[in-house]
C-alpha atoms as a PDB file:
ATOM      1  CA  UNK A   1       0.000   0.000   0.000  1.00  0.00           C
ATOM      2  CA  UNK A   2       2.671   2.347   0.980  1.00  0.00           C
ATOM      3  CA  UNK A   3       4.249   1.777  -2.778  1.00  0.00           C
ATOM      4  CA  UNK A   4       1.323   2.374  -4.126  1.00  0.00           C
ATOM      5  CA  UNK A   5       0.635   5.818  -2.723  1.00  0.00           C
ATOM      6  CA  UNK A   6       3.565   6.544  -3.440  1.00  0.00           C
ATOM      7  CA  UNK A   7       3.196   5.654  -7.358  1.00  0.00           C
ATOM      8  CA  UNK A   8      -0.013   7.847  -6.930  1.00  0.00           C
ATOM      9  CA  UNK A   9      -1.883   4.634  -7.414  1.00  0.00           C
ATOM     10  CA  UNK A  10      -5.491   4.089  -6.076  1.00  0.00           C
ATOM     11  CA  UNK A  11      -4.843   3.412  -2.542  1.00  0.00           C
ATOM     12  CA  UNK A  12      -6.656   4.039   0.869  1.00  0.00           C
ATOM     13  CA  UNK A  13      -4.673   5.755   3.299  1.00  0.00           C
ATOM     14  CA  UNK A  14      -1.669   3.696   4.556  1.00  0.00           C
ATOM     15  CA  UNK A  15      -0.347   6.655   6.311  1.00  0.00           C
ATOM     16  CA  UNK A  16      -3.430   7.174   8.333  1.00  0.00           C
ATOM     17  CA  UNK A  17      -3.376   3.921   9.260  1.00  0.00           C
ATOM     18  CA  UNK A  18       0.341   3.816  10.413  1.00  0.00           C
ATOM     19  CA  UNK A  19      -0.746   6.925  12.528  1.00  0.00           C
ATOM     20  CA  UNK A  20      -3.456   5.753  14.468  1.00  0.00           C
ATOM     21  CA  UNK A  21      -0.570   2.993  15.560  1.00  0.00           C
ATOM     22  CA  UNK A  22       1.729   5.212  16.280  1.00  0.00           C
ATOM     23  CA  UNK A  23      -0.257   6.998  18.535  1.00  0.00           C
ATOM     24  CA  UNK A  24      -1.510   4.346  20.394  1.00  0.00           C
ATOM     25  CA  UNK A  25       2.243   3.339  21.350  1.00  0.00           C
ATOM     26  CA  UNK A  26       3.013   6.396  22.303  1.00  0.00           C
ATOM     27  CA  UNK A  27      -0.175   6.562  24.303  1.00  0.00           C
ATOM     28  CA  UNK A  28       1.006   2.823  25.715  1.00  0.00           C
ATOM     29  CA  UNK A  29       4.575   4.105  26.603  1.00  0.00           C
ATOM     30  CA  UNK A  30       3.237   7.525  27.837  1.00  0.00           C
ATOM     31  CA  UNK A  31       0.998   5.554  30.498  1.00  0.00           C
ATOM     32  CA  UNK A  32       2.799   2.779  31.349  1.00  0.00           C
ATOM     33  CA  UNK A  33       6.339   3.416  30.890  1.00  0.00           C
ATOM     34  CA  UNK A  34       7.024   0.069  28.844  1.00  0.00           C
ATOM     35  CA  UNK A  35      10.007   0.720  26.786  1.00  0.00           C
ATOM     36  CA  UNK A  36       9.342  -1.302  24.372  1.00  0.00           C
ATOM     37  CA  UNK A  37       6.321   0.598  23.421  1.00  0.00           C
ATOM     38  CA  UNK A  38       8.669   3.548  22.694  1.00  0.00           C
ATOM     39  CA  UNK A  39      11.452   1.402  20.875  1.00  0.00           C
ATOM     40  CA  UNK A  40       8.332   0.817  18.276  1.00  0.00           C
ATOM     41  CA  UNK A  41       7.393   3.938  17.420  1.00  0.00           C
ATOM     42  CA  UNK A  42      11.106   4.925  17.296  1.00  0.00           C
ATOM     43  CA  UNK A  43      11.655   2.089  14.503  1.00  0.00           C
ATOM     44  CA  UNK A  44       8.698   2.684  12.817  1.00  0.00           C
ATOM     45  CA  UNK A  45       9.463   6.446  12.782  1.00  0.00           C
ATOM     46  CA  UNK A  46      12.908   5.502  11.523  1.00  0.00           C
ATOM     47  CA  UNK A  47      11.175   3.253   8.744  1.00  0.00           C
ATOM     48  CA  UNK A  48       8.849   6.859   7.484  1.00  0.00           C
ATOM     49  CA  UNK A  49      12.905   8.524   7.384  1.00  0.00           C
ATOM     50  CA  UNK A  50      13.521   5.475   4.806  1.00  0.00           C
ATOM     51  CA  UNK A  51      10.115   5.635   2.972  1.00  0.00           C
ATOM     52  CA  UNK A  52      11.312   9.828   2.288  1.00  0.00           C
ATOM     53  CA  UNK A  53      14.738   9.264   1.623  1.00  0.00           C
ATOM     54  CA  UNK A  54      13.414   7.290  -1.322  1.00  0.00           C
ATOM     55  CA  UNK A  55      11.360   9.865  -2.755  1.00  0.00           C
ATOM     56  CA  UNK A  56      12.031  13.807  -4.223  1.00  0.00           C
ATOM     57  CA  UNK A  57      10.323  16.064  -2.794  1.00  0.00           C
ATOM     58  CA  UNK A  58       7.938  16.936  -5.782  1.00  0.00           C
ATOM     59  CA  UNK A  59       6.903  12.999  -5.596  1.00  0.00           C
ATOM     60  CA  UNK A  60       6.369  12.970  -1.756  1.00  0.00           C
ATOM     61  CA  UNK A  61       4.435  16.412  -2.133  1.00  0.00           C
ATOM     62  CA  UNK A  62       2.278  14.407  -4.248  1.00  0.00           C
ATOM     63  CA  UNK A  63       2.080  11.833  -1.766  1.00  0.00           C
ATOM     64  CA  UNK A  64       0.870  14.047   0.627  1.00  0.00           C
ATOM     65  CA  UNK A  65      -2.759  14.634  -1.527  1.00  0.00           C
ATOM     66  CA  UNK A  66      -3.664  10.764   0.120  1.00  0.00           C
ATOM     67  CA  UNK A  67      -4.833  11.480   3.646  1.00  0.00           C
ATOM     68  CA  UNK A  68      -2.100  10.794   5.951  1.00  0.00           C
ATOM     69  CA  UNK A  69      -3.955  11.387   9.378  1.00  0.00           C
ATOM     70  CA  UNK A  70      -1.922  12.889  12.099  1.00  0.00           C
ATOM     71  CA  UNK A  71       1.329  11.969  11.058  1.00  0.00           C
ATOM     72  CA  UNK A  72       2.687  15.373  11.674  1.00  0.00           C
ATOM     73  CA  UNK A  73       1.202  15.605  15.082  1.00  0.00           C
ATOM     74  CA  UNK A  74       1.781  11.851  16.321  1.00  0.00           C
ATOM     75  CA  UNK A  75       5.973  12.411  14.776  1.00  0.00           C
ATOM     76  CA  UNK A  76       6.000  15.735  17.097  1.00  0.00           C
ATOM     77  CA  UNK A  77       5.076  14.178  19.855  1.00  0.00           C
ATOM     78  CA  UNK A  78       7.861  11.677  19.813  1.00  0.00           C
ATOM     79  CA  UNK A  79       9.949  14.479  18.920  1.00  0.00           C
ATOM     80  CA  UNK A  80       8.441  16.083  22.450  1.00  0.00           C
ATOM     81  CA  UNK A  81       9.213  12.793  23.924  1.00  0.00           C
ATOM     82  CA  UNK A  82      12.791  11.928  22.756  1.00  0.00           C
ATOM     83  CA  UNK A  83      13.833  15.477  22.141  1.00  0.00           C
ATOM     84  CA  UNK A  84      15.610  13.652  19.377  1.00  0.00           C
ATOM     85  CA  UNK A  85      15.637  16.377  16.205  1.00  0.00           C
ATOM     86  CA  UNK A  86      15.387  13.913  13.783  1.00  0.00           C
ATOM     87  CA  UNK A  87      11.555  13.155  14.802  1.00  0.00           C
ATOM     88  CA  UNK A  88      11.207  16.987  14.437  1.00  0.00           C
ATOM     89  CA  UNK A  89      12.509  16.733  10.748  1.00  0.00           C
ATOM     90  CA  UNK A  90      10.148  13.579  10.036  1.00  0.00           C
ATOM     91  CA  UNK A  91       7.250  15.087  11.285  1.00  0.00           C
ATOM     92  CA  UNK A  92       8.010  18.595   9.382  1.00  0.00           C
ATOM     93  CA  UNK A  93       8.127  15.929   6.110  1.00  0.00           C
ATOM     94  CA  UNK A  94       3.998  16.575   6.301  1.00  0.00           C
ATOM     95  CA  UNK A  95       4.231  19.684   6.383  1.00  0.00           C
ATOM     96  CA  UNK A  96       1.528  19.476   2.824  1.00  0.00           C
ATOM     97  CA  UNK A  97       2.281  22.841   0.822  1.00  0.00           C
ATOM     98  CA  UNK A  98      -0.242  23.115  -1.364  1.00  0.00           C
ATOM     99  CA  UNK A  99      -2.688  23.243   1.699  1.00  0.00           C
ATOM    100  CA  UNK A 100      -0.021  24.757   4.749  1.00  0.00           C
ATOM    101  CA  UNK A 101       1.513  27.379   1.898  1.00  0.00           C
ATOM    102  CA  UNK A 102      -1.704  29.613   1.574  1.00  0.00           C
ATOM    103  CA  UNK A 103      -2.832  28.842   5.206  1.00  0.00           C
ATOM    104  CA  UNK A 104       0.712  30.370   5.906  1.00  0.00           C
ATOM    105  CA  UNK A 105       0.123  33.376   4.487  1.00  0.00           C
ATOM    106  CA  UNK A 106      -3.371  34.213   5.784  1.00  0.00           C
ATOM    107  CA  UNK A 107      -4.748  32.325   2.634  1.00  0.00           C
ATOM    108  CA  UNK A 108      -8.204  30.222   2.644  1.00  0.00           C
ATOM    109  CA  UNK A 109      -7.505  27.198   0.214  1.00  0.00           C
ATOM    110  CA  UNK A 110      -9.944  24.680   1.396  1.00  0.00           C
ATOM    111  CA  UNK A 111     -13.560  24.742  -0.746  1.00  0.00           C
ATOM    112  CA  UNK A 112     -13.690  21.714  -1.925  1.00  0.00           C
ATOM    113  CA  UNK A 113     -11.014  19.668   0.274  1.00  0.00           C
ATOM    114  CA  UNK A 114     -11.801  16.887   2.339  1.00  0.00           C
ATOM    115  CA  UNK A 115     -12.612  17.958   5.788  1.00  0.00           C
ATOM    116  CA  UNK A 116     -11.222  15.797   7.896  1.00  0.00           C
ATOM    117  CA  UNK A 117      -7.966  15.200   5.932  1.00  0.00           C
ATOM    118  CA  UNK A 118      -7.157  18.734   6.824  1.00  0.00           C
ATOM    119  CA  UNK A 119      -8.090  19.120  10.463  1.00  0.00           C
ATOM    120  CA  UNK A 120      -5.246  16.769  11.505  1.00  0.00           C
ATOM    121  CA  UNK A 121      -2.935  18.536   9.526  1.00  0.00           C
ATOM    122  CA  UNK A 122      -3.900  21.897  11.449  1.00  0.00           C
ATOM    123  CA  UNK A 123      -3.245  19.872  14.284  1.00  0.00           C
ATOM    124  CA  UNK A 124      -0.011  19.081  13.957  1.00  0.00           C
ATOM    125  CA  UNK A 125       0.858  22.415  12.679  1.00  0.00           C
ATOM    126  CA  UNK A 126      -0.180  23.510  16.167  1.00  0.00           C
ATOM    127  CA  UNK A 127       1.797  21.348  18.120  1.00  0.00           C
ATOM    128  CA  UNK A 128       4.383  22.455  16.340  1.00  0.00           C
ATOM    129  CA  UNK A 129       3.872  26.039  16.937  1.00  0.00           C
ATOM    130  CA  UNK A 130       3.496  25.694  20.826  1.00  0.00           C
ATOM    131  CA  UNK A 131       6.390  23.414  21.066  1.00  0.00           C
ATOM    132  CA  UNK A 132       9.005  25.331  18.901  1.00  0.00           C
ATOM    133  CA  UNK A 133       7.442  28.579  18.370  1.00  0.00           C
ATOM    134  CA  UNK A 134       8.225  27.981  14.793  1.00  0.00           C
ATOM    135  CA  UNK A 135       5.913  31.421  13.148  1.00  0.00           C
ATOM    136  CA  UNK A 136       5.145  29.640   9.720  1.00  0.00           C
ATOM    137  CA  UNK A 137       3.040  26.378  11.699  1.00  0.00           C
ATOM    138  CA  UNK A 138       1.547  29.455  14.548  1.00  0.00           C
ATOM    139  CA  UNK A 139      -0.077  30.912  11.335  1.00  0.00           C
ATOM    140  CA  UNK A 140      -1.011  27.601   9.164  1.00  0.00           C
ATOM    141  CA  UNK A 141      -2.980  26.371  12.927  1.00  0.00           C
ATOM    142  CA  UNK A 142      -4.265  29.716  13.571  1.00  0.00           C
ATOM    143  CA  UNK A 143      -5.080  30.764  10.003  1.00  0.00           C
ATOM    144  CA  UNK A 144      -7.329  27.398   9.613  1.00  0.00           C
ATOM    145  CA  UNK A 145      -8.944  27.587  13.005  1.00  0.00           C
ATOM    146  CA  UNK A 146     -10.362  31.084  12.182  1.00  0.00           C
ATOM    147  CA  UNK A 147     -11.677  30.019   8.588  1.00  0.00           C
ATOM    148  CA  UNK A 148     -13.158  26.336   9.889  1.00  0.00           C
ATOM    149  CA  UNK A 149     -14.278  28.236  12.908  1.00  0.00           C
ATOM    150  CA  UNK A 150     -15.554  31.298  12.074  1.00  0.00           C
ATOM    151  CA  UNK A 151     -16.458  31.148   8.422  1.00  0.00           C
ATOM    152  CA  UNK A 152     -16.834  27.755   7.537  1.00  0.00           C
ATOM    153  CA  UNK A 153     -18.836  26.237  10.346  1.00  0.00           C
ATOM    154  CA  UNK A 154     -22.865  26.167  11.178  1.00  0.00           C
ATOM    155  CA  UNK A 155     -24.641  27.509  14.653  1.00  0.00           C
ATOM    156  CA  UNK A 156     -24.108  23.812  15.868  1.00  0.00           C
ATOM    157  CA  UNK A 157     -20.603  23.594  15.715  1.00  0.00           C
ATOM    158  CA  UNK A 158     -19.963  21.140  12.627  1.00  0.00           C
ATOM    159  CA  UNK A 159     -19.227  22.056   9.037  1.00  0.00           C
ATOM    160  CA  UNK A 160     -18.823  20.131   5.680  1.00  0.00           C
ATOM    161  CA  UNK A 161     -20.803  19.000   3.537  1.00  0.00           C
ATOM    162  CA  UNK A 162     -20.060  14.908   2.564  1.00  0.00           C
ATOM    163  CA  UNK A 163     -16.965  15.632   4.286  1.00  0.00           C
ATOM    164  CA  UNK A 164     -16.068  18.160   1.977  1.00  0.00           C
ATOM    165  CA  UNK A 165     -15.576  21.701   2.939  1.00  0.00           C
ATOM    166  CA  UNK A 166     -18.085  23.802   0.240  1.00  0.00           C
ATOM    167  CA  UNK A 167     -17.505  27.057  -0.905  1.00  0.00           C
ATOM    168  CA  UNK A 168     -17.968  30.058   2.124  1.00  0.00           C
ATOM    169  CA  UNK A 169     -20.426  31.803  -0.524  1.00  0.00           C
ATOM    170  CA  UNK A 170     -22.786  29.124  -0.610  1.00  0.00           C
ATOM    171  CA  UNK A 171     -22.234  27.687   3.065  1.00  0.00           C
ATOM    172  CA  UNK A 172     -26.398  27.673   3.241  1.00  0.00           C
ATOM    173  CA  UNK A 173     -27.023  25.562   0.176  1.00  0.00           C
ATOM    174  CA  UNK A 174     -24.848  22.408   1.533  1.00  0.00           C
ATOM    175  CA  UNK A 175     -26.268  22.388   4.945  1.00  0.00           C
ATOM    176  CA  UNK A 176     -28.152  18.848   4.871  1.00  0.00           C
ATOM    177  CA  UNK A 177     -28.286  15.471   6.293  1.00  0.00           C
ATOM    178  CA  UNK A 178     -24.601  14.872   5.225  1.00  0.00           C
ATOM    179  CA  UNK A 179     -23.274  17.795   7.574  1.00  0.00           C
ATOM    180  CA  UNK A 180     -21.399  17.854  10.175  1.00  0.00           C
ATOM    181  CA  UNK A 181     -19.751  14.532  10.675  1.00  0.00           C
ATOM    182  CA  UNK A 182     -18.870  13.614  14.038  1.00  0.00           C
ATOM    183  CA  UNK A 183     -15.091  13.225  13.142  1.00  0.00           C
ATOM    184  CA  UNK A 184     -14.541  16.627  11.976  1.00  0.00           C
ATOM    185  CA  UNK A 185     -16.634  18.319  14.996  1.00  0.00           C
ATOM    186  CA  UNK A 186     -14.117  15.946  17.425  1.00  0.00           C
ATOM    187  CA  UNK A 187     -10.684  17.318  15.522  1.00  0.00           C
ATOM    188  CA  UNK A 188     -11.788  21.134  15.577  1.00  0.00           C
ATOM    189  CA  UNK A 189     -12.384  20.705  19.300  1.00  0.00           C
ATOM    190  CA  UNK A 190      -8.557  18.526  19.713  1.00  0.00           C
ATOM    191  CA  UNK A 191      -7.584  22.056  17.357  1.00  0.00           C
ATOM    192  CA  UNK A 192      -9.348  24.432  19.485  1.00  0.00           C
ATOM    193  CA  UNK A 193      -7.818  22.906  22.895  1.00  0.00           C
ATOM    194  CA  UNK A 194      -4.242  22.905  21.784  1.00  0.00           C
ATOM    195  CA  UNK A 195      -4.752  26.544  20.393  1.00  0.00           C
END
C-alpha cells in the first residue's frame, strides 16, 4: 500500500493507518512506561525517514494529496518525547504545501477539500507552533482555526458538507443530512484545545 501511494496509485490511506498505531504506542509508553512501546514507534518512525529518503520532494508532495492522518502531530510528539531532532525533521516531512503554503500566508484554500484530511494537519501544525514557536506552523494552525471556525462552520458547531468543505459563498445551500460529521466536529475541538 505504501508503494502504491507513493506511485499515486489508487490506494486508501496507509499513512493514516500507520498513525493511528503510532499513537496508540506512544499513548502505551506515555501511560505505562514500557520501553518497548517507545522502541516501536522509534523504529517505525525511523522506517517513514527510509520511505522519504526514497522519494524527491515533488513525488512525496504528491504523496501528501492521500490522507495521511496525524502523522505530523503523532511524529512531534515523539519528537516532544525523545527530544531527538530527527523526529522533528520527520514530522516537518507533512508539512503538505499546497494546503499549509496559503494557510501560511493568511490564505483560505480549502472549498472543496476533504474535511477531515485537513483538520489533523492543522493539528499538527499547532503542536508544532506551541512546542518550537516555529511562526510559519503558529499561522497555518491559527489561520485554519479562524476560517473552519468562524467562516466555515454552522450555529451547531460542525461544518462540511459529505466531508467536503463547500464554498464560504454558498455555506447555506450544503447544509443537509450529510453535515457535520462527528469526526470533523471531534478534531476542531482537539484544534481548538491545543490553540
Amino acid at each position: 500500500f505504501f508503494d502504491r501511494v507513493e506511485r499515486r496509485e489508487n490506494v486508501w490511506a496507509p499513512y493514516y493507518t500507520l498513525h493511528k498505531i503510532l499513537a496508540g504506542a506512544l499513548d502505551v509508553y506515555r501511560v505505562t512506561g514500557d520501553p518497548a512501546a517507545l522502541e516501536a514507534v522509534r523504529g517505525m518512525a525511523s522506517w517513514v525517514g527510509f520511505r522519504a529518503s526514497r522519494l524527491a520532494p515533488p513525488q512525496w508532495q504528491a504523496m501528501l494529496e492521500t490522507e495521511f492522518g496525524g502523522m505530523e502531530d503523532v511524529l512531534t510528539e515523539l519528537y516532544v518525547t525523545t527530544g531527538n531532532l530527527e523526529h522533528l525533521r520527520l514530522a516537518r516531512l507533512f508539512d503538505h504545501r499546497s494546503v499549509f503554503d496559503p494557510l501560511a500566508r493568511g490564505e483560505d484554500p480549502l472549498d472543496g477539500l476533504h474535511a477531515n484530511t485537513q483538520i489533523p494537519k492543522a493539528i499538527g501544525a499547532a503542536l508544532d507552533c506551541e512546542t518550537t514557536g516555529e511562526p510559519r506552523y503558529c499561522a497555518v494552525a491559527e489561520t485554519f482555526w479562524q476560517r473552519v471556525a468562524l467562516h466555515r462552520s454552522y450555529a451547531i458547531g460542525g461544518h462540511s458538507e459529505d466531508e467536503h468543505f463547500s464554498p464560504v459563498a454558498h455555506l447555506s445551500r450544503h447544509l443537509g443530512e450529510s453535515t457535520a460529521e462527528t469526526c470533523n466536529t471531534y478534531n476542531m475541538l482537539r484544534l481548538t484545545r491545543r490553540l
